[in-house]
N, C-alpha and C. Protein backbone atom coordinates (compact mmCIF):
# COMPACT_ATOMS: atom_id res chain seq x y z
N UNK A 1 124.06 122.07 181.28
CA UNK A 1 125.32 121.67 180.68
C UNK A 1 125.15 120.44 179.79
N UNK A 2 124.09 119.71 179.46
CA UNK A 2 123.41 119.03 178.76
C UNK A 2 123.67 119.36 177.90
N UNK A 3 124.05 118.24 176.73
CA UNK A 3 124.57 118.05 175.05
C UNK A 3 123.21 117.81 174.75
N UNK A 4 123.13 117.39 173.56
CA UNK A 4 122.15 117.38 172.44
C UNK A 4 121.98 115.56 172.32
N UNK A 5 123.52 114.95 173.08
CA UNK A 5 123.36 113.83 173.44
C UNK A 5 123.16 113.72 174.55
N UNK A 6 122.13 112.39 174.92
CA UNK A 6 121.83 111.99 176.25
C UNK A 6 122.98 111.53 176.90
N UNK A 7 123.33 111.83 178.04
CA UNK A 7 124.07 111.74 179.17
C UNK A 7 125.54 111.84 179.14
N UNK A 8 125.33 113.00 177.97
CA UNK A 8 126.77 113.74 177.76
C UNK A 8 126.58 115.37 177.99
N UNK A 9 127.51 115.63 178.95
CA UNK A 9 127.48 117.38 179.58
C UNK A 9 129.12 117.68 178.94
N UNK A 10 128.93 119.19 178.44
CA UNK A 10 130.21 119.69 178.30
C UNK A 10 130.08 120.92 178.98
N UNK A 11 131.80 121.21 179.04
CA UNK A 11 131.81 122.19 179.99
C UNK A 11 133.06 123.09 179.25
N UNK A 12 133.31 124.47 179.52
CA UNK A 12 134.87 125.01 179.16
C UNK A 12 134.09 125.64 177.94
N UNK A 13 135.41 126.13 176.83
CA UNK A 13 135.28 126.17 175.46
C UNK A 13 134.41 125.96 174.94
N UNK A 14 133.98 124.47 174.83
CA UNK A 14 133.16 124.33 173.82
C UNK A 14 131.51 124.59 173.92
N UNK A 15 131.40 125.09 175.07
CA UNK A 15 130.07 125.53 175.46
C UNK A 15 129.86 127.06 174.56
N UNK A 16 130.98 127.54 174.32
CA UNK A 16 130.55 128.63 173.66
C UNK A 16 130.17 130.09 174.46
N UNK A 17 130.10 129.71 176.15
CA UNK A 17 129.56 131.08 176.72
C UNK A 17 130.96 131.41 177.30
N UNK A 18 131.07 131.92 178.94
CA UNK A 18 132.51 132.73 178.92
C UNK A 18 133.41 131.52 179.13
N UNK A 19 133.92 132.20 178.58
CA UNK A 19 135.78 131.55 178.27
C UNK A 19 136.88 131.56 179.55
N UNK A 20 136.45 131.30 180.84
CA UNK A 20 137.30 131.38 181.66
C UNK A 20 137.48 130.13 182.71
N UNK A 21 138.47 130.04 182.77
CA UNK A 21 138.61 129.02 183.86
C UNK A 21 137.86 128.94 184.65
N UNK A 22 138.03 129.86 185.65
CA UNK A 22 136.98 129.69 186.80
C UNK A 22 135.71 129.31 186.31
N UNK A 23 135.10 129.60 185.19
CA UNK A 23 133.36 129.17 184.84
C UNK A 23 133.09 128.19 183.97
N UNK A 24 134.40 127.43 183.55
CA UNK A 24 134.67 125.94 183.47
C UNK A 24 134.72 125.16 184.55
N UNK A 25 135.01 125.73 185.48
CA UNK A 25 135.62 124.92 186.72
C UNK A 25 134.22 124.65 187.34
N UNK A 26 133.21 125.75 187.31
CA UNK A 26 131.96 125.77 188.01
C UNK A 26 131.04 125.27 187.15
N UNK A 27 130.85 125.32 185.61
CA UNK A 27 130.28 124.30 184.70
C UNK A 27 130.43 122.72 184.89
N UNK A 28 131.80 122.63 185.50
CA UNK A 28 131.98 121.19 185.96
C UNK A 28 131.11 120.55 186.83
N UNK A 29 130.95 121.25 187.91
CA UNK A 29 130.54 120.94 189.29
C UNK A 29 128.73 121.10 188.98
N UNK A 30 128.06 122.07 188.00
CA UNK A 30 126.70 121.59 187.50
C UNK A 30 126.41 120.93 186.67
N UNK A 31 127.93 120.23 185.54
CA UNK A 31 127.40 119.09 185.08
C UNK A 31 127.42 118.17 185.95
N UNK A 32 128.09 117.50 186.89
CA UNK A 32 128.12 116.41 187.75
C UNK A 32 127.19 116.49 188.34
N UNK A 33 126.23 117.73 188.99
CA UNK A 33 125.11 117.62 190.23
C UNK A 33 124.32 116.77 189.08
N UNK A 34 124.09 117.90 187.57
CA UNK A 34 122.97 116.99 187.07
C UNK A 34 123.03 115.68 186.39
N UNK A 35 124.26 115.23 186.17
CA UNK A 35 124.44 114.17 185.62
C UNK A 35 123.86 113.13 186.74
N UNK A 36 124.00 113.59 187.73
CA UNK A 36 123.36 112.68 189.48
C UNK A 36 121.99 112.84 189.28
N UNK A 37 121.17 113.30 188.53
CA UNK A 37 119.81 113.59 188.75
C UNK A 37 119.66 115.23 189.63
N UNK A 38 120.03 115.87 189.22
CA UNK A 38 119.84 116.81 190.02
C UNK A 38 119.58 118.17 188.72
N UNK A 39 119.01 119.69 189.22
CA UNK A 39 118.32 120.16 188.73
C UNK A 39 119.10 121.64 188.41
N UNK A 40 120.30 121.80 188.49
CA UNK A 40 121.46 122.78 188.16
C UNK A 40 121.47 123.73 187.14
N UNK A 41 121.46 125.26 187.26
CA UNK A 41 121.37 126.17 186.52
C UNK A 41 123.06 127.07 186.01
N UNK A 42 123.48 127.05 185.48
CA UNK A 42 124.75 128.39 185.63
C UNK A 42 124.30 129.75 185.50
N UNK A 43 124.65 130.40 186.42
CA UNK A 43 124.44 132.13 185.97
C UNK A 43 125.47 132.32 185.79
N UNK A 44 125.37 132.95 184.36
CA UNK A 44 126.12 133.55 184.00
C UNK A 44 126.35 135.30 183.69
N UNK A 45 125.54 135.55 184.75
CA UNK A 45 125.67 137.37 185.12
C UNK A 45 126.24 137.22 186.30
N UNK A 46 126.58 136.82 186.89
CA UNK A 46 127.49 136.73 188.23
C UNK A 46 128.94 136.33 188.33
N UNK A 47 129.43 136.39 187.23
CA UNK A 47 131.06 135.76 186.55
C UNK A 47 131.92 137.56 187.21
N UNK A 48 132.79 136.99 187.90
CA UNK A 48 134.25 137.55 188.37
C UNK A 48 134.88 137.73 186.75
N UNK A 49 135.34 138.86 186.12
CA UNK A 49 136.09 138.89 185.06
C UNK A 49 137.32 139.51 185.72
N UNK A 50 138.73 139.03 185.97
CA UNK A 50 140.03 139.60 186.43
C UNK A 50 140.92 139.82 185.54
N UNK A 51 141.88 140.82 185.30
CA UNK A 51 142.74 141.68 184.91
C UNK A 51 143.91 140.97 185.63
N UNK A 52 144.85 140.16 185.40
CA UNK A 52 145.96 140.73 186.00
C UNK A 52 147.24 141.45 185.56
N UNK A 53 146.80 142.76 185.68
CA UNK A 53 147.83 143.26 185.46
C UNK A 53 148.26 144.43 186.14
N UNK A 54 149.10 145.28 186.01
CA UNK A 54 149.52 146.17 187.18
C UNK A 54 149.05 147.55 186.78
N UNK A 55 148.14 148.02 186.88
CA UNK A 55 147.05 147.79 188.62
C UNK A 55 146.10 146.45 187.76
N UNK A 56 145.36 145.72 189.21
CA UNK A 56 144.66 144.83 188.51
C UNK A 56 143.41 145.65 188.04
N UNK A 57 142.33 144.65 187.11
CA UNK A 57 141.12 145.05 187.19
C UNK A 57 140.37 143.86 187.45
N UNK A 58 138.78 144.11 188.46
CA UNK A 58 138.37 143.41 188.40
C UNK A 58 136.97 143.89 187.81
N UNK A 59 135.92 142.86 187.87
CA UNK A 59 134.35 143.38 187.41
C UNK A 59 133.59 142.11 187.02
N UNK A 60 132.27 142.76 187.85
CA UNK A 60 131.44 142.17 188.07
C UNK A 60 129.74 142.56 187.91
N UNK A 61 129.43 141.83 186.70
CA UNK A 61 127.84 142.56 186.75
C UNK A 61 128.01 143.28 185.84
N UNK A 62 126.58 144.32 185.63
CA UNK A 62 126.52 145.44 184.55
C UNK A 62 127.49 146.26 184.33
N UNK A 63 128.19 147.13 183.30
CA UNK A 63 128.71 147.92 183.09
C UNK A 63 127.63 149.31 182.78
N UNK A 64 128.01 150.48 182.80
CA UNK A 64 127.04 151.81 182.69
C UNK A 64 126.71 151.27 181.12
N UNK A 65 127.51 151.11 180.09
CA UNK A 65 126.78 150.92 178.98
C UNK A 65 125.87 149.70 178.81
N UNK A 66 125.56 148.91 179.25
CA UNK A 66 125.19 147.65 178.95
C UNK A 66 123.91 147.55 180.28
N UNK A 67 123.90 148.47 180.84
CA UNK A 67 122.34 148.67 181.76
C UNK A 67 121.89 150.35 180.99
N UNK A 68 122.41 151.10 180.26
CA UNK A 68 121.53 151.90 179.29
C UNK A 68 121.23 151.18 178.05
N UNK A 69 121.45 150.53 177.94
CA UNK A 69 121.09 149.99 176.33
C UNK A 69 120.18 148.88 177.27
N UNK A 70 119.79 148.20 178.30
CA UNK A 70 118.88 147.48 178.64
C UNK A 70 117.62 148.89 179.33
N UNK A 71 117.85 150.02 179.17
CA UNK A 71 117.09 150.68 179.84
C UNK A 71 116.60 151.25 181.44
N UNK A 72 118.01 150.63 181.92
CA UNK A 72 117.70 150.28 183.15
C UNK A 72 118.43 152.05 183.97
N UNK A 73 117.53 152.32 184.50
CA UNK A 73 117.67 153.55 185.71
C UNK A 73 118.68 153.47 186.66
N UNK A 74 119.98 153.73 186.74
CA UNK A 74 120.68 153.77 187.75
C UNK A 74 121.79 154.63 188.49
N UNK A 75 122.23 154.38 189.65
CA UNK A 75 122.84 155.83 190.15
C UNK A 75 124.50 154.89 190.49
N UNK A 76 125.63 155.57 190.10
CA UNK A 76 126.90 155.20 190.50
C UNK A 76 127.59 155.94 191.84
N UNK A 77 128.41 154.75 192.52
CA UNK A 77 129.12 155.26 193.02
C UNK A 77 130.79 155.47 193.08
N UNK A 78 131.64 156.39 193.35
CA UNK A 78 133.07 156.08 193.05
C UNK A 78 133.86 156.48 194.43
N UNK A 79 134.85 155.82 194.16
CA UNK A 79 135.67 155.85 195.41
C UNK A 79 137.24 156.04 194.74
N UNK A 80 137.88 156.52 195.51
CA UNK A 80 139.46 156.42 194.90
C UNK A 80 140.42 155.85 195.86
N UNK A 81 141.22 155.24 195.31
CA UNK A 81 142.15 154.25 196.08
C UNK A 81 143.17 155.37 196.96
N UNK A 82 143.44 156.27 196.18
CA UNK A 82 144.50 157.57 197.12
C UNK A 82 143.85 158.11 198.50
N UNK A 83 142.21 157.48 198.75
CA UNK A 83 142.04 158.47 200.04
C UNK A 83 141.90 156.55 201.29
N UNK A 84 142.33 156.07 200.63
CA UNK A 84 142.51 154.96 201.83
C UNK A 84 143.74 154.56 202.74
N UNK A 85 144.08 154.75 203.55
CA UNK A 85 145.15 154.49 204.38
C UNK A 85 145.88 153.39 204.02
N UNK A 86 145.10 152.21 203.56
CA UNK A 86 145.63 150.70 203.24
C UNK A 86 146.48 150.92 202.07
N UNK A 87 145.93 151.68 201.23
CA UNK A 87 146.47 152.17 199.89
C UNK A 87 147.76 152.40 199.87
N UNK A 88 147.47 153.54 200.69
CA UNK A 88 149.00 154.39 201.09
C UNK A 88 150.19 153.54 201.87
N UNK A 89 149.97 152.77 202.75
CA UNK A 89 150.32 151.82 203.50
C UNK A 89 151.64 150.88 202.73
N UNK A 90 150.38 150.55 201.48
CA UNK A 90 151.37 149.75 200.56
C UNK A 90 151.89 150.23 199.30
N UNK A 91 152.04 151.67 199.18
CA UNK A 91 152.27 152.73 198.31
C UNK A 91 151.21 152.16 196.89
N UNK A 92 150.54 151.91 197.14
CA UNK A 92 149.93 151.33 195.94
C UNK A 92 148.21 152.34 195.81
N UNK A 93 148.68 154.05 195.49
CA UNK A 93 147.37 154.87 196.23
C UNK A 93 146.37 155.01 194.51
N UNK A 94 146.95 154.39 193.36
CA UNK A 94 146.64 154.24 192.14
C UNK A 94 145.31 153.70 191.79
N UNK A 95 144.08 153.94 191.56
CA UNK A 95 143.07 153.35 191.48
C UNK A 95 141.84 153.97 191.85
N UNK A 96 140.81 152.88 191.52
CA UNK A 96 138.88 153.27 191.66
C UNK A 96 138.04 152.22 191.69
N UNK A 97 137.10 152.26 192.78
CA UNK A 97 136.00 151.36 192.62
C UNK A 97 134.93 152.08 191.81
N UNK A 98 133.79 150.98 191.54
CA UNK A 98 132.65 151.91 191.33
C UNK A 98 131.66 150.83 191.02
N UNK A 99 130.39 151.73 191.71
CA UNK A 99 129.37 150.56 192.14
C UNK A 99 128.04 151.44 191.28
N UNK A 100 127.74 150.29 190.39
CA UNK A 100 126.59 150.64 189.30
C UNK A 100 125.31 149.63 190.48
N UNK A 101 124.29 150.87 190.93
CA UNK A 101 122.64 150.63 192.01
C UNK A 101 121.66 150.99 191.15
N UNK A 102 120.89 149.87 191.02
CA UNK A 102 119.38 149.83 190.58
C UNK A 102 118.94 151.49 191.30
N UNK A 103 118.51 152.28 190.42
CA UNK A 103 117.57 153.45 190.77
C UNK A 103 116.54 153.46 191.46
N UNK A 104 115.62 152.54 191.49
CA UNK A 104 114.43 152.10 191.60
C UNK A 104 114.66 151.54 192.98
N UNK A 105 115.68 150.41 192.79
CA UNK A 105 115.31 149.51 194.17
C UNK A 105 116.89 149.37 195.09
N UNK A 106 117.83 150.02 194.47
CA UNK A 106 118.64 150.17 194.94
C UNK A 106 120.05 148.93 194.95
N UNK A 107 119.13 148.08 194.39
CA UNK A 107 120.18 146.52 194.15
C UNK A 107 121.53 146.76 193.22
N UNK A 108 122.70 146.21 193.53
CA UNK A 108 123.81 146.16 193.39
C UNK A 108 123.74 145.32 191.97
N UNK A 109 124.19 146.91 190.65
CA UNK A 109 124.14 145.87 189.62
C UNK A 109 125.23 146.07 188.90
N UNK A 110 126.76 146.47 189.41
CA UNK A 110 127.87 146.03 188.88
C UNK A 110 128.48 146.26 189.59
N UNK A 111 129.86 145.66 189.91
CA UNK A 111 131.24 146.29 190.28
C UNK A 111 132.25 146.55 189.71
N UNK A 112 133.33 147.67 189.52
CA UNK A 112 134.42 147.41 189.15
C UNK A 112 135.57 148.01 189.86
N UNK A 113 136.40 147.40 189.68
CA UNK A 113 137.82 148.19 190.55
C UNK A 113 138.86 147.92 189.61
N UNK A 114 139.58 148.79 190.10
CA UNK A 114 140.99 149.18 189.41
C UNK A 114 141.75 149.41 189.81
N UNK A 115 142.88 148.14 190.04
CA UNK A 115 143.44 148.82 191.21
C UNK A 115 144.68 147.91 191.95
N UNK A 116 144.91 148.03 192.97
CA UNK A 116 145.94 146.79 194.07
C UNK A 116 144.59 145.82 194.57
N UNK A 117 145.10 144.61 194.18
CA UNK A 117 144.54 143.51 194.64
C UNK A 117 142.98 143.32 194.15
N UNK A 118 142.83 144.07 192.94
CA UNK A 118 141.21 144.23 192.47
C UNK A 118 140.58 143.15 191.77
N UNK A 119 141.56 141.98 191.89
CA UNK A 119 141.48 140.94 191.32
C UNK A 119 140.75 139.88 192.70
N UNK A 120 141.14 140.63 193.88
CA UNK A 120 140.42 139.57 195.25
C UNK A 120 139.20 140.50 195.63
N UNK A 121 139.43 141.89 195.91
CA UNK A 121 138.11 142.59 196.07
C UNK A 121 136.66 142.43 195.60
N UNK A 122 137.02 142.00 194.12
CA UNK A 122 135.62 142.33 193.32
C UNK A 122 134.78 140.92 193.82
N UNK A 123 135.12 139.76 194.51
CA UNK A 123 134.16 138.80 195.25
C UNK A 123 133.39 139.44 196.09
N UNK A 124 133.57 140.74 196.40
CA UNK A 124 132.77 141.28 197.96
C UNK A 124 131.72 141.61 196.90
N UNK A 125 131.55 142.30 195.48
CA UNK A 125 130.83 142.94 194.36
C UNK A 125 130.31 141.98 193.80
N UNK A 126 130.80 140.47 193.96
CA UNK A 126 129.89 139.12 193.18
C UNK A 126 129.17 138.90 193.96
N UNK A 127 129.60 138.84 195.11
CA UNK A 127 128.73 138.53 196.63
C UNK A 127 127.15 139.25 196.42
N UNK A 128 127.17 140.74 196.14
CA UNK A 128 126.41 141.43 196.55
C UNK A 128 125.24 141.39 195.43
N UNK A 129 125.58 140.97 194.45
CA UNK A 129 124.94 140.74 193.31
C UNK A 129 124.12 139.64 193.24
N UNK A 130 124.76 138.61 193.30
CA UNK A 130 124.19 137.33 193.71
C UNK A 130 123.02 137.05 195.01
N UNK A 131 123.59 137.92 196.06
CA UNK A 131 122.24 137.55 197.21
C UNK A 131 121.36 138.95 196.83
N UNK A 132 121.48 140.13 195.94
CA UNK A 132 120.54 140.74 195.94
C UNK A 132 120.30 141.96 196.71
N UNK A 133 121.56 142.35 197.01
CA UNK A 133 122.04 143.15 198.63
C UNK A 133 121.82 144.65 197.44
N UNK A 134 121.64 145.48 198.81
CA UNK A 134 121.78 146.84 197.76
C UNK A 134 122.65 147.56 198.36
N UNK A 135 123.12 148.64 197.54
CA UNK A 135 124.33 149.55 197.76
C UNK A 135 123.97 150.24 199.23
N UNK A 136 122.79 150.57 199.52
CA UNK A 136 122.72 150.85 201.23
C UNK A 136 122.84 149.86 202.38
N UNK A 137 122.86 148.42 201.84
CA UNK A 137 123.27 147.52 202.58
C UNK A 137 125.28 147.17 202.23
N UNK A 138 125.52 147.31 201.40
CA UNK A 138 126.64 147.22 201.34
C UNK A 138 127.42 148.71 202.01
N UNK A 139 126.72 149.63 201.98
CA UNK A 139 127.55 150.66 202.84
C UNK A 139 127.29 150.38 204.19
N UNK A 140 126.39 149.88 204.54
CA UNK A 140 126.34 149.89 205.84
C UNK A 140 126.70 148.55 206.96
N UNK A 141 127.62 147.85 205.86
CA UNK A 141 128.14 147.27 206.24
C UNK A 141 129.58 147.10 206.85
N UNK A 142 129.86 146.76 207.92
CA UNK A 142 131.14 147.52 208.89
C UNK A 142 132.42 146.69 208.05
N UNK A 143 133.29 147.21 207.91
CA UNK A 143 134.34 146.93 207.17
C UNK A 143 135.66 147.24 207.73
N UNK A 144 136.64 146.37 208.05
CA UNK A 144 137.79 146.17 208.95
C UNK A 144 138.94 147.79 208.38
N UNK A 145 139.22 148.27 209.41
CA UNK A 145 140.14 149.54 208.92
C UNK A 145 141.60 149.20 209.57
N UNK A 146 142.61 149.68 208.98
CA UNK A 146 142.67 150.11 207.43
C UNK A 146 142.75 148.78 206.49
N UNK A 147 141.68 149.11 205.03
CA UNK A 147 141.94 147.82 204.48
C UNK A 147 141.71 148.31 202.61
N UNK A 148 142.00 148.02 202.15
CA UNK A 148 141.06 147.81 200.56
C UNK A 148 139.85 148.18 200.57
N UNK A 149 139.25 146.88 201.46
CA UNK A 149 137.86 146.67 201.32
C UNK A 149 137.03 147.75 201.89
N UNK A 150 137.56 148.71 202.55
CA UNK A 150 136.86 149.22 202.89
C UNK A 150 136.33 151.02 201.03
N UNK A 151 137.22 150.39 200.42
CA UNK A 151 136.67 151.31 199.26
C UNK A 151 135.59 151.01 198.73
N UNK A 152 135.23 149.54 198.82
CA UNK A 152 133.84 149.52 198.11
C UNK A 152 132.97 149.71 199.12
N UNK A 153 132.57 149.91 200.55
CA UNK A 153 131.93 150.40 201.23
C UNK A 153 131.66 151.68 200.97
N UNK A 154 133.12 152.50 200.53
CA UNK A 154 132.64 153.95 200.71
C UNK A 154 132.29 153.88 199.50
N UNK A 155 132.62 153.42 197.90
CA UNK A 155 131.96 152.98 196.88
C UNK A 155 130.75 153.88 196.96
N UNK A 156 129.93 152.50 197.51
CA UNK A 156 128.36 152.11 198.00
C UNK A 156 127.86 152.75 198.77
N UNK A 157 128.79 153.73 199.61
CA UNK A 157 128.30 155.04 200.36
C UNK A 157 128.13 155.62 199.96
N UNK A 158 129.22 156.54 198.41
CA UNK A 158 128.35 157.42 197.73
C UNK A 158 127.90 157.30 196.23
N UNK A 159 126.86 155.87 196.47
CA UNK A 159 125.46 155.81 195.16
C UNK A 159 124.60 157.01 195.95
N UNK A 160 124.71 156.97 197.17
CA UNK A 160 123.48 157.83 197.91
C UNK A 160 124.21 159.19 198.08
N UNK A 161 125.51 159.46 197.72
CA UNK A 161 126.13 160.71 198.21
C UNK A 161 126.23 160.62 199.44
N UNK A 162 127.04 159.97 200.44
CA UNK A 162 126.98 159.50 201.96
C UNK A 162 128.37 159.55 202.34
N UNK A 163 129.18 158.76 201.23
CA UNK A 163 130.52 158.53 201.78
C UNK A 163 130.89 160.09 202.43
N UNK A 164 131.48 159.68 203.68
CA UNK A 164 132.08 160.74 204.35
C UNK A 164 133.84 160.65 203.96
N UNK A 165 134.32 160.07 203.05
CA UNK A 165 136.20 159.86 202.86
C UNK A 165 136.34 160.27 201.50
N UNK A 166 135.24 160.89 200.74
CA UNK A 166 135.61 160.97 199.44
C UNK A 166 136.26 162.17 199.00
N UNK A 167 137.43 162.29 198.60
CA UNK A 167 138.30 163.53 198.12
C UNK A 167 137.49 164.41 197.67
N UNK A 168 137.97 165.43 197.74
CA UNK A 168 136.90 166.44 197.24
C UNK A 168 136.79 166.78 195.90
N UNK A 169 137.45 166.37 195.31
CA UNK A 169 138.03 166.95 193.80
C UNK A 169 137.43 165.67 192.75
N UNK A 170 136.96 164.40 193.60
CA UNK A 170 135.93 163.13 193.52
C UNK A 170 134.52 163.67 192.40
């Protein structure tokens, strides 16, 4: 976050990379480590992009076009918001996750949802990106019923064709 002048960091806008609050807010907090002497990087492939609007969207990571034009091998998974109980619950059955997995190694390289509350979900999809987790670790991870969250599980259940909840017509 280092200027071109010594012991001046900018952050926000004028940095020129994404334009969002939240990654102003976190540009802040690595100009201050390094303004302390300290050794602070931003990633900026790990940025939450939110929608709010009705349905939200959220997303995180690669999109299908932007890992073919890097060349990269990968298998999707989708889920629909109409086969979750939570959905229905809050009549809100409108929506889709979908989880873009490294081919090769199986690592979690996008999320997106569309949907009720897809604006809080897609942290479980920054999460997974960031520590490196792969879509068979994210399915097999136990997930509270009935909930949301449990769509990007089944998501991530079927990169492998696994999910056992997926509509048939999916």
């Amino acid at each position: 976050m280092a200027t071109s002048v010594p012991g001046v960091y900018a952050i926000g806008d004028v940095t020129g990379k994404i334009m969002l609050a939240h990654v102003a807010s976190h540009q802040g907090l690595v100009s201050v480590e390094n303004a302390l002497g300290g050794d602070e990087m931003m990633d900026y492939d790990v940025v939450p992009s939110c929608i709010f609007t009705m349905p939200e969207i959220g997303s995180v990571g690669l999109r299908e076009k932007a890992a073919a034009e890097k060349g990269i091998r990968y298998r999707v998974g989708r889920f629909q918001y109409r086969a979750l109980g939570k959905a229905h619950a809050i009549g809100e059955i409108t929506g889709m996750m979908k989880i873009l997995a490294d081919e090769a190694t199986d690592k979690v390289l996008g999320v997106h949802i569309c949907g009720a509350h897809a604006t809080d979900l897609i942290h479980e999809g920054a999460l997974a990106i960031r520590m490196g987790a792969t879509a068979a670790q994210l399915g097999h991870m136990i997930h509270a019923h009935p909930t949301l969250a449990e769509g990007v599980m089944e998501a991530a259940e079927d990169v492998h064709k696994t999910a056992i909840h997926v509509p048939k017509s999916q």
